[in-house]
Protein backbone atom coordinates (compact mmCIF):
# COMPACT_ATOMS: atom_id res chain seq x y z
CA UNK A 1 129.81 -77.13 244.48
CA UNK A 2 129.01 -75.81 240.82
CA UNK A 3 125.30 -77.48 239.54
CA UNK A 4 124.86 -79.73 236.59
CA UNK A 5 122.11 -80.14 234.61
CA UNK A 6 120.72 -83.13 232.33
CA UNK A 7 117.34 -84.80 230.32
CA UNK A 8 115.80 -87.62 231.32
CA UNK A 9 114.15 -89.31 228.28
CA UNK A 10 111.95 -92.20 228.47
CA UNK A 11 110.15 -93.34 225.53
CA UNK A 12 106.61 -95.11 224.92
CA UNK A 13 108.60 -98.86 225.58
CA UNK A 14 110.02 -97.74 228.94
CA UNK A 15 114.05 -97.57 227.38
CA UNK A 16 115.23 -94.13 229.87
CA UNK A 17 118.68 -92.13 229.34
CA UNK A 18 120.16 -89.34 230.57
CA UNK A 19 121.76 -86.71 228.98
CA UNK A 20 124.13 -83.93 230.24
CA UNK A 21 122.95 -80.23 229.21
CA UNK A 22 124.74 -76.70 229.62
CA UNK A 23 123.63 -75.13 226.54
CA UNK A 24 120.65 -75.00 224.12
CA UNK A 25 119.65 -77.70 222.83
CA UNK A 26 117.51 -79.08 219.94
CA UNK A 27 114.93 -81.99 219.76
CA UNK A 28 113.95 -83.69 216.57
CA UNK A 29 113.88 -86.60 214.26
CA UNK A 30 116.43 -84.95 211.59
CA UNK A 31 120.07 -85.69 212.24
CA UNK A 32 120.77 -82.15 212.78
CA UNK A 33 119.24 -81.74 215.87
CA UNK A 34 121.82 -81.94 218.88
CA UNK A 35 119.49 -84.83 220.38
CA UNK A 36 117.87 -86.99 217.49
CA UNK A 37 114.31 -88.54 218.80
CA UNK A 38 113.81 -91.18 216.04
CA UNK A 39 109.74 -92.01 216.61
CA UNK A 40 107.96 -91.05 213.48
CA UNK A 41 105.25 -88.95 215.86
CA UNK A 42 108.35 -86.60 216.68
CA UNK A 43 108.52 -83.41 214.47
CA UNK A 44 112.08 -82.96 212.22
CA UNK A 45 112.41 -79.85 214.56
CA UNK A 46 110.55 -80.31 217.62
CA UNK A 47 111.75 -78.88 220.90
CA UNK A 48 114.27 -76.37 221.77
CA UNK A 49 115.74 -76.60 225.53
CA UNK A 50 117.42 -73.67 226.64
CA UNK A 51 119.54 -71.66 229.49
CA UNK A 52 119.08 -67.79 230.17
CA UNK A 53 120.40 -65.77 233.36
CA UNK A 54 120.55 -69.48 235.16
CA UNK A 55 116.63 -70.45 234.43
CA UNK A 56 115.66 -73.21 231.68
CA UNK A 57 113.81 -72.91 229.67
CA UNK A 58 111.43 -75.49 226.98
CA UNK A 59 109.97 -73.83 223.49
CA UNK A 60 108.16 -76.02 220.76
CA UNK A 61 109.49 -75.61 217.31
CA UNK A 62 105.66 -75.97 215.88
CA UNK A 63 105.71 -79.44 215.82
CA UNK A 64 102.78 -81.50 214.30
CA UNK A 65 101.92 -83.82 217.16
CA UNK A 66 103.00 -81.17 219.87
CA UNK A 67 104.93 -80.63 223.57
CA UNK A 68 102.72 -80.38 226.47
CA UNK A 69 103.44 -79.10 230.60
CA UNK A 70 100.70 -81.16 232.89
CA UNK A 71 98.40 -82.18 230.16
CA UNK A 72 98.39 -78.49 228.66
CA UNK A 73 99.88 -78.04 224.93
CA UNK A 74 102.65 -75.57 225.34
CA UNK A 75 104.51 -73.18 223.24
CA UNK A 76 107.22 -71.48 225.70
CA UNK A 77 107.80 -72.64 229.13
CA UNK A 78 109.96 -72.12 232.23
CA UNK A 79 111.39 -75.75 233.06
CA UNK A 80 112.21 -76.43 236.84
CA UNK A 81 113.94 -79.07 237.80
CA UNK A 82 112.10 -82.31 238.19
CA UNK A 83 109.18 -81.10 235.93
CA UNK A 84 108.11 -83.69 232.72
CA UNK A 85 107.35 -82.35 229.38
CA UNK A 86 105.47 -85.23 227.63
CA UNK A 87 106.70 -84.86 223.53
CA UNK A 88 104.01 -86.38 220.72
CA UNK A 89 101.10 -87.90 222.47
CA UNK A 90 103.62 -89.81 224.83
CA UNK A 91 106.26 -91.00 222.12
CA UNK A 92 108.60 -89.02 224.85
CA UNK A 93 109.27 -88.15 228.22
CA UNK A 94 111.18 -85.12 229.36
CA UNK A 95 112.24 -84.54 232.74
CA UNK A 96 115.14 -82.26 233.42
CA UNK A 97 117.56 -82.88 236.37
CA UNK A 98 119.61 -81.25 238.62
CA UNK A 99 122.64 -82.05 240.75
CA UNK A 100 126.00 -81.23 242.55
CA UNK A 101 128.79 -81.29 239.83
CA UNK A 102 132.40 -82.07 241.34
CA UNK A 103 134.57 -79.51 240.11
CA UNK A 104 136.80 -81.33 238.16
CA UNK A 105 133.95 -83.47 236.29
CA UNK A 106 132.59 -79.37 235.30
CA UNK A 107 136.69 -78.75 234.25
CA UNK A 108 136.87 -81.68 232.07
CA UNK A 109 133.10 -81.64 230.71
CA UNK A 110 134.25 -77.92 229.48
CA UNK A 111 137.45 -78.94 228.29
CA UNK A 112 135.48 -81.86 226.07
CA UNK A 113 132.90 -79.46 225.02
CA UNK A 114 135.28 -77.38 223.67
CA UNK A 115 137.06 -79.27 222.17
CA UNK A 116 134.21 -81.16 220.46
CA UNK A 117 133.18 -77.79 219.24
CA UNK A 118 136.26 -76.60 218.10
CA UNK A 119 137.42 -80.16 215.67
CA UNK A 120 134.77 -79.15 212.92
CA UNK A 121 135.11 -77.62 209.79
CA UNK A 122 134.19 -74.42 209.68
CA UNK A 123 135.71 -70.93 207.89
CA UNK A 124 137.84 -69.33 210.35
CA UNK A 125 135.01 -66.02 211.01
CA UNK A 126 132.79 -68.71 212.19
CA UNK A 127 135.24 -70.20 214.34
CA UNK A 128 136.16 -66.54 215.71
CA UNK A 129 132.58 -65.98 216.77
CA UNK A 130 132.11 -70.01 217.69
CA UNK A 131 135.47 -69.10 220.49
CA UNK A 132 134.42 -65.97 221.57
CA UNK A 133 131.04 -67.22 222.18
CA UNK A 134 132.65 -70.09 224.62
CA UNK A 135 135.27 -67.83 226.00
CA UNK A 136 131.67 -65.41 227.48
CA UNK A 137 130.08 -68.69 228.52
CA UNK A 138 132.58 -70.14 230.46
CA UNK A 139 133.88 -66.57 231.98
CA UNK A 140 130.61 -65.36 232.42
CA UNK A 141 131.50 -61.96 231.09
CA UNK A 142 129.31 -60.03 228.80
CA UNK A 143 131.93 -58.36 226.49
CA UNK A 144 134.42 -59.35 224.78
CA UNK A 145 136.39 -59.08 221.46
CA UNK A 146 139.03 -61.22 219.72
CA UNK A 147 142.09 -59.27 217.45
CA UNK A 148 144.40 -60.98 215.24
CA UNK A 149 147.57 -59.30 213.76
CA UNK A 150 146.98 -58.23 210.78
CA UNK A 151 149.59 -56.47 207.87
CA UNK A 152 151.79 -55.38 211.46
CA UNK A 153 148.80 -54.64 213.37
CA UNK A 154 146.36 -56.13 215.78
CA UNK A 155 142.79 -56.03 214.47
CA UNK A 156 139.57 -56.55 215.80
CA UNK A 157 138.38 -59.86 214.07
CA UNK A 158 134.92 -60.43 216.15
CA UNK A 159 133.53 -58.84 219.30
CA UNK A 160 130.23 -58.65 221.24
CA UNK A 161 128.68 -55.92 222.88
CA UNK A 162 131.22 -53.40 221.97
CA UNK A 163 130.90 -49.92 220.22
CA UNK A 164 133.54 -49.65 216.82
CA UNK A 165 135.54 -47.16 219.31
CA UNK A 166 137.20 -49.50 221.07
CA UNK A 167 139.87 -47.73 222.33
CA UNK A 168 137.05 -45.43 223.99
CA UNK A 169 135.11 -48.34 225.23
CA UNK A 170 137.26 -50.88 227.16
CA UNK A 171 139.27 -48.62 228.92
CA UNK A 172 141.98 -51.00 229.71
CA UNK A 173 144.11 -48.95 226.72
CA UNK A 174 145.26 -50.77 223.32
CA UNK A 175 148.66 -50.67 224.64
CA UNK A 176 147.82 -52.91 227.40
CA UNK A 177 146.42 -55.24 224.91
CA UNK A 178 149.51 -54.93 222.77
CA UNK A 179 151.58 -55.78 225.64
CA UNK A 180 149.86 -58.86 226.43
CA UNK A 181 150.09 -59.51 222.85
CA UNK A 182 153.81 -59.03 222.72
CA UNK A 183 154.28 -60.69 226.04
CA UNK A 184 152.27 -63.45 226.19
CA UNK A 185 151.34 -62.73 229.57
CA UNK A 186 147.75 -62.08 230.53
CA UNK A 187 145.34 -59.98 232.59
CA UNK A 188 143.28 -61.03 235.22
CA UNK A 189 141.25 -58.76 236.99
CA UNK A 190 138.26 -60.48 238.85
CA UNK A 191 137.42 -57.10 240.76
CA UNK A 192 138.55 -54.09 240.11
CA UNK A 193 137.87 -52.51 243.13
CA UNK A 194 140.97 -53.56 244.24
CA UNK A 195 143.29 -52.48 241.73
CA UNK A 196 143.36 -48.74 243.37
CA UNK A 197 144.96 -47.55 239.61
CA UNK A 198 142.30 -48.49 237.37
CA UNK A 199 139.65 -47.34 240.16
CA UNK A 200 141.24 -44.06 239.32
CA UNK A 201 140.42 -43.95 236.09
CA UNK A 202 136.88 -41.97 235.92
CA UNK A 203 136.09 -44.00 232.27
CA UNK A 204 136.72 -47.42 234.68
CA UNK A 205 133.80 -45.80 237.47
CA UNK A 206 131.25 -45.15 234.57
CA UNK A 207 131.01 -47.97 233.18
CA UNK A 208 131.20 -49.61 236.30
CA UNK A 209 133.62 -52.36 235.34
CA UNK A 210 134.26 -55.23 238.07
CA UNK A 211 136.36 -58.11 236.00
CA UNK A 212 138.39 -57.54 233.15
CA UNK A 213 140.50 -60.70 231.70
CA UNK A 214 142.93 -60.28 228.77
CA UNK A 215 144.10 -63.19 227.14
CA UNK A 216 147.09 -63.99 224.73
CA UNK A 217 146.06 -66.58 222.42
CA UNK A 218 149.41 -68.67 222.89
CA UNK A 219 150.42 -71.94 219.99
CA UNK A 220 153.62 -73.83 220.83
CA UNK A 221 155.34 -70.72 222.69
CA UNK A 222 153.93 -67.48 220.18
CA UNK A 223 151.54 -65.68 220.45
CA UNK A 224 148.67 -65.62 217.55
CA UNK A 225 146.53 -63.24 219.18
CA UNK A 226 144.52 -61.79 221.90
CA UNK A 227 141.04 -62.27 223.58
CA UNK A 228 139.30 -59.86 225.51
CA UNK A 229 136.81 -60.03 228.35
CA UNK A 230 135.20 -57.76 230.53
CA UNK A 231 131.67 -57.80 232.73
CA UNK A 232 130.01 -55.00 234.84
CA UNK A 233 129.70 -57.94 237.97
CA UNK A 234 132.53 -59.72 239.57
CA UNK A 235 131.80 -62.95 238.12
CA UNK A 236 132.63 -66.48 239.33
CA UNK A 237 133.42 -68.64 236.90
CA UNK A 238 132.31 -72.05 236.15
CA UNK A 239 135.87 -73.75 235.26
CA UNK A 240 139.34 -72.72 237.68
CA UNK A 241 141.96 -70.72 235.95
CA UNK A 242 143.87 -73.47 234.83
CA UNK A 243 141.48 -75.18 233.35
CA UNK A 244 140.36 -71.93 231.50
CA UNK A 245 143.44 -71.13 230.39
CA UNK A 246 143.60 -74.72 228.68
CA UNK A 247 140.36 -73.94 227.12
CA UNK A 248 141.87 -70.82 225.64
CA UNK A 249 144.97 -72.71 224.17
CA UNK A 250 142.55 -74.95 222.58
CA UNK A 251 140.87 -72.45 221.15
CA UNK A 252 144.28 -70.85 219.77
CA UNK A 253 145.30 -73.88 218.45
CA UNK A 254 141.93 -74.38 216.57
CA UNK A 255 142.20 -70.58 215.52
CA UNK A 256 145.83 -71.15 214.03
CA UNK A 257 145.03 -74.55 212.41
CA UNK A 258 142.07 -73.09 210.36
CA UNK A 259 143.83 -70.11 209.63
CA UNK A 260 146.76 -72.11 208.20
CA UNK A 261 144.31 -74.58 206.12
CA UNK A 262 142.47 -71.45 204.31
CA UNK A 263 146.35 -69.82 203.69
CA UNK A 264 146.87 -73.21 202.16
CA UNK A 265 143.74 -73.58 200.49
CA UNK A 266 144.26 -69.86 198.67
CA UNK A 267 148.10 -70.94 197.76
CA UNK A 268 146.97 -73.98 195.94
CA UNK A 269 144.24 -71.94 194.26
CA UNK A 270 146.85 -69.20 193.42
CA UNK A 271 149.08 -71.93 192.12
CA UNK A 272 146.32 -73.68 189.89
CA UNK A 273 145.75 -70.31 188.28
CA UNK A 274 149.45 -70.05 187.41
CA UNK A 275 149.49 -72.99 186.11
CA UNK A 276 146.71 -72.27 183.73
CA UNK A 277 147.83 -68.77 182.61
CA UNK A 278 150.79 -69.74 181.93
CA UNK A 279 149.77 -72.54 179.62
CA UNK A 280 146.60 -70.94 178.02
CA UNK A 281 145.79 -68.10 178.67
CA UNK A 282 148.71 -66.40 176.21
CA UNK A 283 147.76 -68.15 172.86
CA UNK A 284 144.67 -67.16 174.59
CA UNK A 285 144.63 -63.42 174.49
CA UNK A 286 146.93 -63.91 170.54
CA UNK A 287 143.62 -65.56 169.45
CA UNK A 288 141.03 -62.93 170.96
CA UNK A 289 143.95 -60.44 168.81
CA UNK A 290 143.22 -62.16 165.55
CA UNK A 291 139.65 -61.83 166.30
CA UNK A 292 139.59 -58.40 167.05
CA UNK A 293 141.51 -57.39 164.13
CA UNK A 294 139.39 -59.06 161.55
CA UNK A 295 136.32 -57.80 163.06
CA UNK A 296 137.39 -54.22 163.24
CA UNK A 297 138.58 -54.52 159.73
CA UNK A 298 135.15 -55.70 158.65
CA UNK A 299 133.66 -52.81 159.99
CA UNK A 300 135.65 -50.18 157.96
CA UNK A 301 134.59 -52.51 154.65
CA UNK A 302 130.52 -52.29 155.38
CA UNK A 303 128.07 -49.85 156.00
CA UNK A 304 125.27 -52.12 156.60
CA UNK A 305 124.27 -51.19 160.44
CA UNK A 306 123.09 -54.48 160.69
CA UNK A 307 126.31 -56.09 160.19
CA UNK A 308 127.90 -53.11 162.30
CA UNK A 309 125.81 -54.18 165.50
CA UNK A 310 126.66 -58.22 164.99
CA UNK A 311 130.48 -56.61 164.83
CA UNK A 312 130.16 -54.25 167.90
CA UNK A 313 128.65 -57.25 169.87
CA UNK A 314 131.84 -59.43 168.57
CA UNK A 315 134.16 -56.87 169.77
CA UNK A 316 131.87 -56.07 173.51
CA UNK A 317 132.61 -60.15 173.73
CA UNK A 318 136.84 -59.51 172.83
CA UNK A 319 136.98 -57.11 175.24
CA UNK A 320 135.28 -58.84 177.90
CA UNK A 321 136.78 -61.90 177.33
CA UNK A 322 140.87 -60.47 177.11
CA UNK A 323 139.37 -58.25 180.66
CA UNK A 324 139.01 -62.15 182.08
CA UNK A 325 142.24 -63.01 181.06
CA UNK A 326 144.06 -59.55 182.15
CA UNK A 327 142.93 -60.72 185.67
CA UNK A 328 143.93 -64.18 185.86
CA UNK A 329 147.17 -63.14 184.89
CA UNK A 330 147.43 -60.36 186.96
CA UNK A 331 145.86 -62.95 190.08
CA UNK A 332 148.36 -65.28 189.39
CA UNK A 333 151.69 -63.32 188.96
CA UNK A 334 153.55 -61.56 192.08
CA UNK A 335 154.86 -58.58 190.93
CA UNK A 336 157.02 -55.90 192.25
CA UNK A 337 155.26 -52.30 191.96
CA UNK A 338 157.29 -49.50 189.74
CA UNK A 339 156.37 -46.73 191.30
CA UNK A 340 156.45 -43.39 189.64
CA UNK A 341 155.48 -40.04 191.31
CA UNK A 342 151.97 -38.73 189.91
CA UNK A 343 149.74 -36.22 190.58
CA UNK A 344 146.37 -37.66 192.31
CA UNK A 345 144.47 -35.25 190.85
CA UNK A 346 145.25 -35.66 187.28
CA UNK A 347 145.37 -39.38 187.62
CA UNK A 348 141.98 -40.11 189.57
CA UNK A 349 140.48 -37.56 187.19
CA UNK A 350 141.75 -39.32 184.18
CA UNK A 351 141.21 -42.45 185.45
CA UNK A 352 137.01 -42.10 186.19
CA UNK A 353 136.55 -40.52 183.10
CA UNK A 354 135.57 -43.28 180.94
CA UNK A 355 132.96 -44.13 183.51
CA UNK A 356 131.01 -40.94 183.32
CA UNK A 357 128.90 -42.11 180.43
CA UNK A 358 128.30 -45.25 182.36
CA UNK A 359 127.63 -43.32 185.57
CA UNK A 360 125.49 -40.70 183.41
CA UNK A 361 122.90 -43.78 182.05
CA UNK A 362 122.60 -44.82 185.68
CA UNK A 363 121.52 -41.11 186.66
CA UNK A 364 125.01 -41.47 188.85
CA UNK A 365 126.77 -38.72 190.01
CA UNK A 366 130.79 -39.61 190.19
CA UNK A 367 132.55 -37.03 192.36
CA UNK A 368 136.63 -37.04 193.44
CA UNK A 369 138.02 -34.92 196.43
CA UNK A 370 141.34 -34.74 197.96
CA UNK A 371 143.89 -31.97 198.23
CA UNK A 372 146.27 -30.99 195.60
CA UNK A 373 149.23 -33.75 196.37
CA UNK A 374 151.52 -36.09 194.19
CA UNK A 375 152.27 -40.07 195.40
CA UNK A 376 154.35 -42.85 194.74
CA UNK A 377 152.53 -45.79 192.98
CA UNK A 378 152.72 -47.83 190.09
CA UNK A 379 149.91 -46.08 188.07
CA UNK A 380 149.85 -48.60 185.28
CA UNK A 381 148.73 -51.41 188.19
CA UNK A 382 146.91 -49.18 190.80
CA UNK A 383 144.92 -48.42 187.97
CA UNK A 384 143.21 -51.58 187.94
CA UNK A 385 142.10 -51.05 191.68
CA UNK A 386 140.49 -47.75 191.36
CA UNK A 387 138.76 -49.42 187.79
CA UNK A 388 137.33 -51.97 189.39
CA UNK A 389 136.36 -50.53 192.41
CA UNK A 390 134.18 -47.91 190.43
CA UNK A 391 132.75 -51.03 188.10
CA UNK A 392 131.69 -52.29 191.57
CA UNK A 393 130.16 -49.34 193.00
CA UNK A 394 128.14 -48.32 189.44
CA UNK A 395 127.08 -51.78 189.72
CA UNK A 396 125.49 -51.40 193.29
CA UNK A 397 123.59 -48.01 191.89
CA UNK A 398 121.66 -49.67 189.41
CA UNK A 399 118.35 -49.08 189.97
CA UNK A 400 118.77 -46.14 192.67
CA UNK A 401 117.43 -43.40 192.77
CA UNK A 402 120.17 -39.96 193.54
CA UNK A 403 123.26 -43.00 193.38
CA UNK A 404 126.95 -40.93 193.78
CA UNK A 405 130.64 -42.02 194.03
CA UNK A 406 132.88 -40.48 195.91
CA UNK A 407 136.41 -40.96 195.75
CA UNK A 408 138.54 -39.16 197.90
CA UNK A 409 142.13 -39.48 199.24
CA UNK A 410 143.98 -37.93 202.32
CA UNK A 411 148.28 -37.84 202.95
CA UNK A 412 148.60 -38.78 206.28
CA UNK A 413 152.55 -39.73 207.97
CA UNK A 414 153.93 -41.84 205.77
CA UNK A 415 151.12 -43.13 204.15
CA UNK A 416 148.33 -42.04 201.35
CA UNK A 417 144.75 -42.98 202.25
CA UNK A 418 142.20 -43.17 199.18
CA UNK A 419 138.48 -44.50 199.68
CA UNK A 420 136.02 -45.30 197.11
CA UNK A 421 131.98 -44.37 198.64
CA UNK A 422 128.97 -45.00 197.36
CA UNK A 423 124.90 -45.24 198.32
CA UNK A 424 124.24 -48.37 196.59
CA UNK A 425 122.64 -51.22 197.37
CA UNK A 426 125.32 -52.47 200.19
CA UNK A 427 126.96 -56.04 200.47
CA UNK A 428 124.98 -58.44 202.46
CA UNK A 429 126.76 -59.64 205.66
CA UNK A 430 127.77 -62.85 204.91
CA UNK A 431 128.90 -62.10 201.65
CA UNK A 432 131.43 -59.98 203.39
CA UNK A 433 133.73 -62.20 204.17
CA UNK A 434 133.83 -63.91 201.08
CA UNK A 435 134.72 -60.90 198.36
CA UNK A 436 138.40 -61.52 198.48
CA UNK A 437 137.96 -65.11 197.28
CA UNK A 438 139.46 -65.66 194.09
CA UNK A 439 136.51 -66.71 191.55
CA UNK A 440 133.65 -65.39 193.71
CA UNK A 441 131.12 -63.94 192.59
CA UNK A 442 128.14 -61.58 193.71
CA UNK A 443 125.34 -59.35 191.98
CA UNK A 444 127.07 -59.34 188.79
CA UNK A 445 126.02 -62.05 185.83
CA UNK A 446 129.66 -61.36 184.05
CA UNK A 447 131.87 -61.15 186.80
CA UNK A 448 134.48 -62.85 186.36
CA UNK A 449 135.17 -63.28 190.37
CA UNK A 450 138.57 -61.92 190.43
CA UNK A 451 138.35 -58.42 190.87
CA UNK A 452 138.32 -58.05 194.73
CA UNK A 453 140.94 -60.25 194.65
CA UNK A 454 143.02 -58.53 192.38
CA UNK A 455 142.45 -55.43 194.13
CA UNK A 456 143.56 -57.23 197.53
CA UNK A 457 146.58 -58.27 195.95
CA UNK A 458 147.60 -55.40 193.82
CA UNK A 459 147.68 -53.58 197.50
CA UNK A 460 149.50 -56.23 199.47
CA UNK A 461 151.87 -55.75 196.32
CA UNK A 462 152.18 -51.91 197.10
CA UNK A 463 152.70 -52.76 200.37
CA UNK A 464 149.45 -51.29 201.84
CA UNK A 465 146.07 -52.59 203.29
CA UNK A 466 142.63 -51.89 202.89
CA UNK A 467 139.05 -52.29 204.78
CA UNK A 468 135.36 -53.07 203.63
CA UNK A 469 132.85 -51.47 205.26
CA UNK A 470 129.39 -51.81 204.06
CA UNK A 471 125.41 -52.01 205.21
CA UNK A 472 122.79 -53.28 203.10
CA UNK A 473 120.84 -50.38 201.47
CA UNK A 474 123.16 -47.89 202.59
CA UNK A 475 126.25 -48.02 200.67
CA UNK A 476 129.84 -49.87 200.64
CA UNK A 477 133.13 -47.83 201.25
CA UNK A 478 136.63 -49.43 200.41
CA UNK A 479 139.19 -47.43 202.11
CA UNK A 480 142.73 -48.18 201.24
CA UNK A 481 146.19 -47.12 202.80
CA UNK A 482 149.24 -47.42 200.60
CA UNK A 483 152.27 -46.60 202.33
CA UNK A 484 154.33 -43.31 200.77
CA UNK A 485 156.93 -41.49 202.68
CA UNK A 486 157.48 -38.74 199.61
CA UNK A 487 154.11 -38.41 199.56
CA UNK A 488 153.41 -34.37 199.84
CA UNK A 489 151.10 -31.93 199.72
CA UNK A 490 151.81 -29.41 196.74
CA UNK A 491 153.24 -25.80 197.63
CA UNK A 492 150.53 -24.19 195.51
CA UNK A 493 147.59 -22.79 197.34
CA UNK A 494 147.52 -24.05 200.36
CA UNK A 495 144.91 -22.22 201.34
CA UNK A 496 142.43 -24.22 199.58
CA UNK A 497 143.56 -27.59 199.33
CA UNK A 498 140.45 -29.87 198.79
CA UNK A 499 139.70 -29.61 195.00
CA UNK A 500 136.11 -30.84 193.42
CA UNK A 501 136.48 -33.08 190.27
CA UNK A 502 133.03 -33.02 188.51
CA UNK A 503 132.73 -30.89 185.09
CA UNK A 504 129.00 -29.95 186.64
CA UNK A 505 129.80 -27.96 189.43
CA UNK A 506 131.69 -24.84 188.90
């Protein structure tokens, strides 16, 4: 029979409950706290209760009126079974329980758990890491990952314990996953020792693998995506197969529904933004023209340079302002790419030009490589992308010391790969997540939030798909793969195909 835990609390009048526990826990008087104490001696955060390797565990959160173990004020304690911890001069009793759980009261209690923790509204890279945090708990495995498919691909969206080199690292092979993907039937592998083919695999006997489980994430007969899980001991699990294999459909479900509420979320913001460029932001950018015009005019009538600066600041304003409404319009309109063949070299080259001077006041270094090549993309659009993605990366430089951009681009089969590098400052984690958000905004006081965005989109529009990788002070790199089946390598010198595109080096 599987164990069950729970907390006795008794408080200063005598009134006792019980409460079931398999996971940490918080005690407090704010309504936060998983288990609100509501005596005014009790600390807004005042105990945390907590499971590790199978032993509890009781910490005080540095609570005024303190937790104390046999008459001793404690900070960190192992709790057996049967012990008291006394909370607030008495205000609380604390006794922790254990006893034989039937197993199906441990099925259902982790059905309703998960379920409870799945019905809240969260962003759908919380929920990833909420399921795959369950899906280790209730397996006991110790690594894991969850992919979603992704522009026709399955990507990694969350994973624990695992190097970036997956394919190197879970030696089960990405076509397996695929296959479980495509088939919606799973993997389970409780030892491995008797599977005689993976125990032939040398990768399988270093890492000394004993369970490996690989999941399809199944909603009303497809197939959304796949979880993987994988420990070094044959585990037992808490919850039968059956009742795991619910748990996972619950999670899918909860996956899927989240998914399809920020899709719809992002339509009706896409949708409000047509709506207003198309009914202001025209007589819009004709005003900002009439503007423009009369202050340019002013300046060829006057040589007073005080009157010159009020104009230049007038025009900095006009072109800021028509930049804004170039991207709204842009956000809000699908349109189909006309392509034209151009030479990478010449266009990059042309294209960062204008932000050398920038680049020089930062003491920036902006440097292009790639091999002599030509590519199909519509260069009046993709120009945007590359524009913004250097405004982004001078941006992270300021204030660094040494600060370069590289740009470089590589023909692979079918399909042109261009990043944009730099050393700057980095993107902080949790902004991550949110730079494709129309509107959002980070580090910059006149962004106007849609870059990103536009850059995403411009992309999808091409057809391609690109990746953010970044570290906080150590650089962001935006790689980008548009797909290009003329795309070819020029005849001329082969022999030296990566070219340097910086006027100060020879």
């Amino acid at each position: 029979m599987a164990e069950r835990f729970s907390i006795s609390i008794r408080d200063r009048h005598g009134f006792e409950r019980s409460i079931p526990i398999n996971r940490t826990v918080t005690l407090g008087r704010q309504n936060q706290c998983d288990i609100v104490l509501s005596d005014s001696m009790v600390s807004r955060n005042h105990l945390r209760i907590e499971e590790i390797d199978g032993e509890w565990w009781a910490e005080d959160l540095g609570s005024s009126h303190g937790s104390y173990f046999r008459d001793a004020r404690l900070t960190r304690i192992k709790w057996e079974p049967g012990a008291t911890v006394r909370l607030a001069d008495g205000a609380y009793y604390l006794t922790l329980r254990a006893e034989a759980a039937l197993a199906p009261e441990v099925n259902l209690q982790a059905i309703l758990q998960t379920a409870h923790l799945l019905t809240g509204q969260v962003e759908l890279d919380d929920l990833l890491e909420q399921t795959l945090e369950r899906l280790l708990s209730l397996s006991n495995t110790d690594r894991g990952f969850i992919m979603l498919p992704e522009s026709g691909d399955l990507v990694v969206k969350v994973a624990r314990n695992l190097s970036p080199q997956l394919e190197r690292d879970i030696h089960l092979s990405m076509s397996s996953v695929r296959r479980v993907f495509e088939k919606g039937e799973p993997i389970w592998i409780h030892n491995v020792a008797s599977d005689e083919k993976l125990m032939a695999q040398q990768s399988i006997m270093d890492l000394q693998l004993k369970t490996i489980l690989c999941l399809p994430l199944m909603v009303q007969g497809n197939c959304i995506g796949v979880a993987y899980l994988d420990s070094r001991r044959i585990v037992t699990e808490p919850v039968d197969r059956a009742t795991f294999e619910a748990i996972v459909s619950l999670c899918a479900i909860a996956i899927e529904r989240t998914r399809l509420s920020e899709d719809n979320l992002r339509n009706q913001v896409l949708a409000t933004v047509g709506q207003v460029a198309s009914s202001i932001v025209h007589d819009f950018k004709n005003a900002l023209f009439v503007v423009a015009g009369h202050a340019q005019m002013m300046q060829t009538l006057t040589q007073d340079e005080k009157t010159h600066h009020h104009l230049t600041q007038i025009l900095g304003a006009v072109d800021r302002l028509s930049a804004l409404s170039g991207d709204v319009l842009d956000y809000s309109k699908v349109r189909e790419p006309k392509r034209e063949e151009v030479d990478l070299h010449e266009y990059i080259g042309d294209l960062l030009e204008p932000h050398r001077a920038r680049a020089g006041e930062l003491g920036a270094t902006i440097r292009c490589e790639g091999p002599v090549c030509k590519a199909n993309l519509d260069p009046f659009r993709f120009a945007r992308v590359v524009e913004n993605l250097l405004a982004n990366s001078l941006d992270a430089l300021n204030g660094r010391e040494d600060g370069e951009v590289v740009i470089r681009w590589c023909p692979g089969k079918g399909d042109m790969q261009i990043s944009v590098q730099d050393n700057g400052k980095g993107i902080p984690r949790k902004i991550q997540k949110r730079i494709f958000e129309p509107f959002f905004s980070h580090g910059k006081v006149k962004g106007t939030g849609l870059g990103m965005a536009t850059v995403k989109k411009i992309i999808e529009e091409h057809g391609g798909s690109l990746e953010v990788l970044s570290e906080e002070d150590e650089g962001t790199s935006v790689n980008i793969w548009i797909p290009d089946n003329d795309t070819r390598i020029s005849k001329e010198d082969t022999t030296d195909r990566v070219r340097i595109l910086n006027p100060d080096i020879e």
